[in-house]
PDB file of N, CA and C in Angstrom:
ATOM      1  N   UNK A   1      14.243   6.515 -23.878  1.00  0.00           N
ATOM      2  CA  UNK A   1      15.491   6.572 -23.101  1.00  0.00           C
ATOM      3  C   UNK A   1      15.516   5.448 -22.061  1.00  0.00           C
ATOM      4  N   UNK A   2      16.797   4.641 -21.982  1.00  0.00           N
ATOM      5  CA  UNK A   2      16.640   3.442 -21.055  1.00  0.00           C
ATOM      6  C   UNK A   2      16.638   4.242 -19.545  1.00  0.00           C
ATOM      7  N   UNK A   3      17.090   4.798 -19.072  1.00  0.00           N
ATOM      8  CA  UNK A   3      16.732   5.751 -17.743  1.00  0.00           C
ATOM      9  C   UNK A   3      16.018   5.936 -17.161  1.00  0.00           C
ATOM     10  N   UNK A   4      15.192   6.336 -18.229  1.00  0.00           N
ATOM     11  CA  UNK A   4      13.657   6.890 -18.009  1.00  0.00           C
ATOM     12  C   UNK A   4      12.622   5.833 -17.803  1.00  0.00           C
ATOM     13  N   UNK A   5      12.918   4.750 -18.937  1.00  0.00           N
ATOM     14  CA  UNK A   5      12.400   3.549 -18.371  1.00  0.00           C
ATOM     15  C   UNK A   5      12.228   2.957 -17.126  1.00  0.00           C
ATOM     16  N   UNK A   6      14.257   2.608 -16.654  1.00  0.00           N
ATOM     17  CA  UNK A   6      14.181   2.113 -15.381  1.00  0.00           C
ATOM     18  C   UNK A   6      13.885   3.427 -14.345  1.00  0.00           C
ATOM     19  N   UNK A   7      13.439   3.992 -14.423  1.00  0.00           N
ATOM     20  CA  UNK A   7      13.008   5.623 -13.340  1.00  0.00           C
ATOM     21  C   UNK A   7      11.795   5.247 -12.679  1.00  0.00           C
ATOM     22  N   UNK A   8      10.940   5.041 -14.384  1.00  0.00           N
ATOM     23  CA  UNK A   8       9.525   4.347 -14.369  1.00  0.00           C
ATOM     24  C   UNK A   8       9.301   3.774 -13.834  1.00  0.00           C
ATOM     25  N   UNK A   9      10.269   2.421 -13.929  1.00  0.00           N
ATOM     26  CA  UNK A   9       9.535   1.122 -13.086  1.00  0.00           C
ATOM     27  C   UNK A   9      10.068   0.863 -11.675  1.00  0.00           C
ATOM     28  N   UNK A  10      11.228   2.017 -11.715  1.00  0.00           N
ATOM     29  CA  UNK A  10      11.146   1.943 -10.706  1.00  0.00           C
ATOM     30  C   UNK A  10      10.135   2.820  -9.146  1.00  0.00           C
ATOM     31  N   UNK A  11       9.656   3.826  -9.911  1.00  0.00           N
ATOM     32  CA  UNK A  11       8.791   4.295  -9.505  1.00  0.00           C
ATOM     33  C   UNK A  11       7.304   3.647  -9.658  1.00  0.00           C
ATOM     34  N   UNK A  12       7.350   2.947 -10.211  1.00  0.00           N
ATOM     35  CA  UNK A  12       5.601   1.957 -10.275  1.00  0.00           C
ATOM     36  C   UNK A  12       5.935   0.954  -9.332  1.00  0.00           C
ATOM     37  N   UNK A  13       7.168   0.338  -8.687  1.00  0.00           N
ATOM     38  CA  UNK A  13       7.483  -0.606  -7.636  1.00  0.00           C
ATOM     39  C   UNK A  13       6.784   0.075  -6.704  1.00  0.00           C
ATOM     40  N   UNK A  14       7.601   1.533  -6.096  1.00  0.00           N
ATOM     41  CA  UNK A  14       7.651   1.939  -5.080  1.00  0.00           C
ATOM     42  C   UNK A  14       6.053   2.049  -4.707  1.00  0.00           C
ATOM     43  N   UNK A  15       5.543   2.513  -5.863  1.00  0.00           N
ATOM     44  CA  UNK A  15       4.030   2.763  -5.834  1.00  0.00           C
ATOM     45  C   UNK A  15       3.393   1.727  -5.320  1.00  0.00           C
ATOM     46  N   UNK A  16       3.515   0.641  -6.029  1.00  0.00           N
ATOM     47  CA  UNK A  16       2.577  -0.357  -5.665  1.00  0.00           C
ATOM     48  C   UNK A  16       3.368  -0.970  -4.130  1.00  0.00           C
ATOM     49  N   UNK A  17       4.643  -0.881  -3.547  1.00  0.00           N
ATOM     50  CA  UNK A  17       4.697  -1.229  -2.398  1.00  0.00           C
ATOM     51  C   UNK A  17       3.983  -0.453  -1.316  1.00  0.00           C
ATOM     52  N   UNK A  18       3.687   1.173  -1.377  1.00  0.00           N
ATOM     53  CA  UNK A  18       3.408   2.107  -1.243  1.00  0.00           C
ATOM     54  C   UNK A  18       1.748   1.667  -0.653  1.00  0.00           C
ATOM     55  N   UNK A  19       1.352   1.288  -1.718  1.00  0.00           N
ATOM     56  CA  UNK A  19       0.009   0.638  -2.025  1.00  0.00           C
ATOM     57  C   UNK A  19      -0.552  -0.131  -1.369  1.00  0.00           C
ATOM     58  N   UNK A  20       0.456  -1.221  -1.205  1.00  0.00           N
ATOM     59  CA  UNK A  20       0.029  -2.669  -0.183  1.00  0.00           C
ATOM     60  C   UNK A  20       0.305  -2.022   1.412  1.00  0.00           C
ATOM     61  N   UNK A  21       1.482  -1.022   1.525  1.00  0.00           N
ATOM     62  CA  UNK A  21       1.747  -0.816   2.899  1.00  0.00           C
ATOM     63  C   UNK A  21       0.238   0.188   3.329  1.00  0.00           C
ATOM     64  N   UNK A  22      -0.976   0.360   2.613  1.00  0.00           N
ATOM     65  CA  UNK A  22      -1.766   1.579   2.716  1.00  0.00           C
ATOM     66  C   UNK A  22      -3.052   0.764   3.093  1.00  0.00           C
ATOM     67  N   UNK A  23      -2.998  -0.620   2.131  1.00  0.00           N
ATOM     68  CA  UNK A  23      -3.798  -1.099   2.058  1.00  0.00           C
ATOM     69  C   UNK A  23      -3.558  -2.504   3.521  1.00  0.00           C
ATOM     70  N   UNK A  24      -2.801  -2.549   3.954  1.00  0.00           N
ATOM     71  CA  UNK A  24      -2.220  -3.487   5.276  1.00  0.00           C
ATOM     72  C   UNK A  24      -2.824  -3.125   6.323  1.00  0.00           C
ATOM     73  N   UNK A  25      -2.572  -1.034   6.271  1.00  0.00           N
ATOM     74  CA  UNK A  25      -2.891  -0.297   7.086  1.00  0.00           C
ATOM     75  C   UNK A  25      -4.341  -0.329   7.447  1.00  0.00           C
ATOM     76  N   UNK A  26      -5.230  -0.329   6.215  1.00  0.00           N
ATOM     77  CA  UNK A  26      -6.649  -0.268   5.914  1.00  0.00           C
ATOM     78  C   UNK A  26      -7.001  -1.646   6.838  1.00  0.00           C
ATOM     79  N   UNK A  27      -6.432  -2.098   6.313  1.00  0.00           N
ATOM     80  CA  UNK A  27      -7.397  -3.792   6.857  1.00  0.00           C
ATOM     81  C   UNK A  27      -6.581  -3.811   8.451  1.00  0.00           C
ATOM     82  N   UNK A  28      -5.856  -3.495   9.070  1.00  0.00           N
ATOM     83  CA  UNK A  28      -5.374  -3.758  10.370  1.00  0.00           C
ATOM     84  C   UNK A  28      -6.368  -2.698  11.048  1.00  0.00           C
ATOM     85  N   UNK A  29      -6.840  -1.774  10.337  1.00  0.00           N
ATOM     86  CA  UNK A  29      -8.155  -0.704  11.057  1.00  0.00           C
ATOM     87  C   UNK A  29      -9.402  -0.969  10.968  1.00  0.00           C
ATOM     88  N   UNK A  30      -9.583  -1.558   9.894  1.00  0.00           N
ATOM     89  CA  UNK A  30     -10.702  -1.922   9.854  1.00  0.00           C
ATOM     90  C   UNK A  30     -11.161  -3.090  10.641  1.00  0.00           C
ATOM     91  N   UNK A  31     -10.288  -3.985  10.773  1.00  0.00           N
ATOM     92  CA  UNK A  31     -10.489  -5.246  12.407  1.00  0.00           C
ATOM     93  C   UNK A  31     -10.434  -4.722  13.718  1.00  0.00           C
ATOM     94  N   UNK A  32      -9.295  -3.618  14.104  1.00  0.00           N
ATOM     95  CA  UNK A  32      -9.943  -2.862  15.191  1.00  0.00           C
ATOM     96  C   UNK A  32     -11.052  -2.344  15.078  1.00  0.00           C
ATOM     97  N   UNK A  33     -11.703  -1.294  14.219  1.00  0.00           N
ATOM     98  CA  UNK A  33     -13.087  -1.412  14.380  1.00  0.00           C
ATOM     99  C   UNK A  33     -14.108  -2.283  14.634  1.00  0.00           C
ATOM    100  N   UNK A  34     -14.475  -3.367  13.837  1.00  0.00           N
ATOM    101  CA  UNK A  34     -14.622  -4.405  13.983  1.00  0.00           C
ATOM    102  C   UNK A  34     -14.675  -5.037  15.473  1.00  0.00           C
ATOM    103  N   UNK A  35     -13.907  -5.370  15.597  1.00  0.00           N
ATOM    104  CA  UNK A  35     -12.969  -5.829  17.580  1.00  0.00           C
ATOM    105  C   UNK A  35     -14.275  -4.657  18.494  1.00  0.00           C
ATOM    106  N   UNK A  36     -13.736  -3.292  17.845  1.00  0.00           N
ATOM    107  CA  UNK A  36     -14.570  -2.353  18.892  1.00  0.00           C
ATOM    108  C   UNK A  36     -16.300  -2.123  18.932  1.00  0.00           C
ATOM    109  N   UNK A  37     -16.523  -2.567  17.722  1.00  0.00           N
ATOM    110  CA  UNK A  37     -18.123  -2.699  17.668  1.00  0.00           C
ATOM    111  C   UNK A  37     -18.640  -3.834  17.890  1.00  0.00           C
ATOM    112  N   UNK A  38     -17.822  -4.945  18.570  1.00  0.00           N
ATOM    113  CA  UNK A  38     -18.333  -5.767  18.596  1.00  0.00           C
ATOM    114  C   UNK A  38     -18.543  -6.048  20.085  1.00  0.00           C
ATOM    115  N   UNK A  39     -16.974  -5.607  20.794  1.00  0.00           N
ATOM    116  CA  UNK A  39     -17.250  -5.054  22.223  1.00  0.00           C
ATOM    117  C   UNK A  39     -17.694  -4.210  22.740  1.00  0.00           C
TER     118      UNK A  39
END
């Protein structure tokens, strides 16, 4: 079904934006840590 298709991909976008916004999160915490163990 073409629907279902674009449903799909559109749900594998969201995912993988989902993804990078998680993984942005990860690395902007992990340099404050970083920052704080170092001070």
């Amino acid at each position: 079904d073409v629907g279902l298709a674009r449903l799909r991909r559109l749900m594998k976008k969201e995912a993988e934006k989902q993804l990078k916004k998680i993984a942005a999160l990860n690395a902007s915490n992990r340099i404050e840590m970083q920052e704080e163990a170092h001070g």
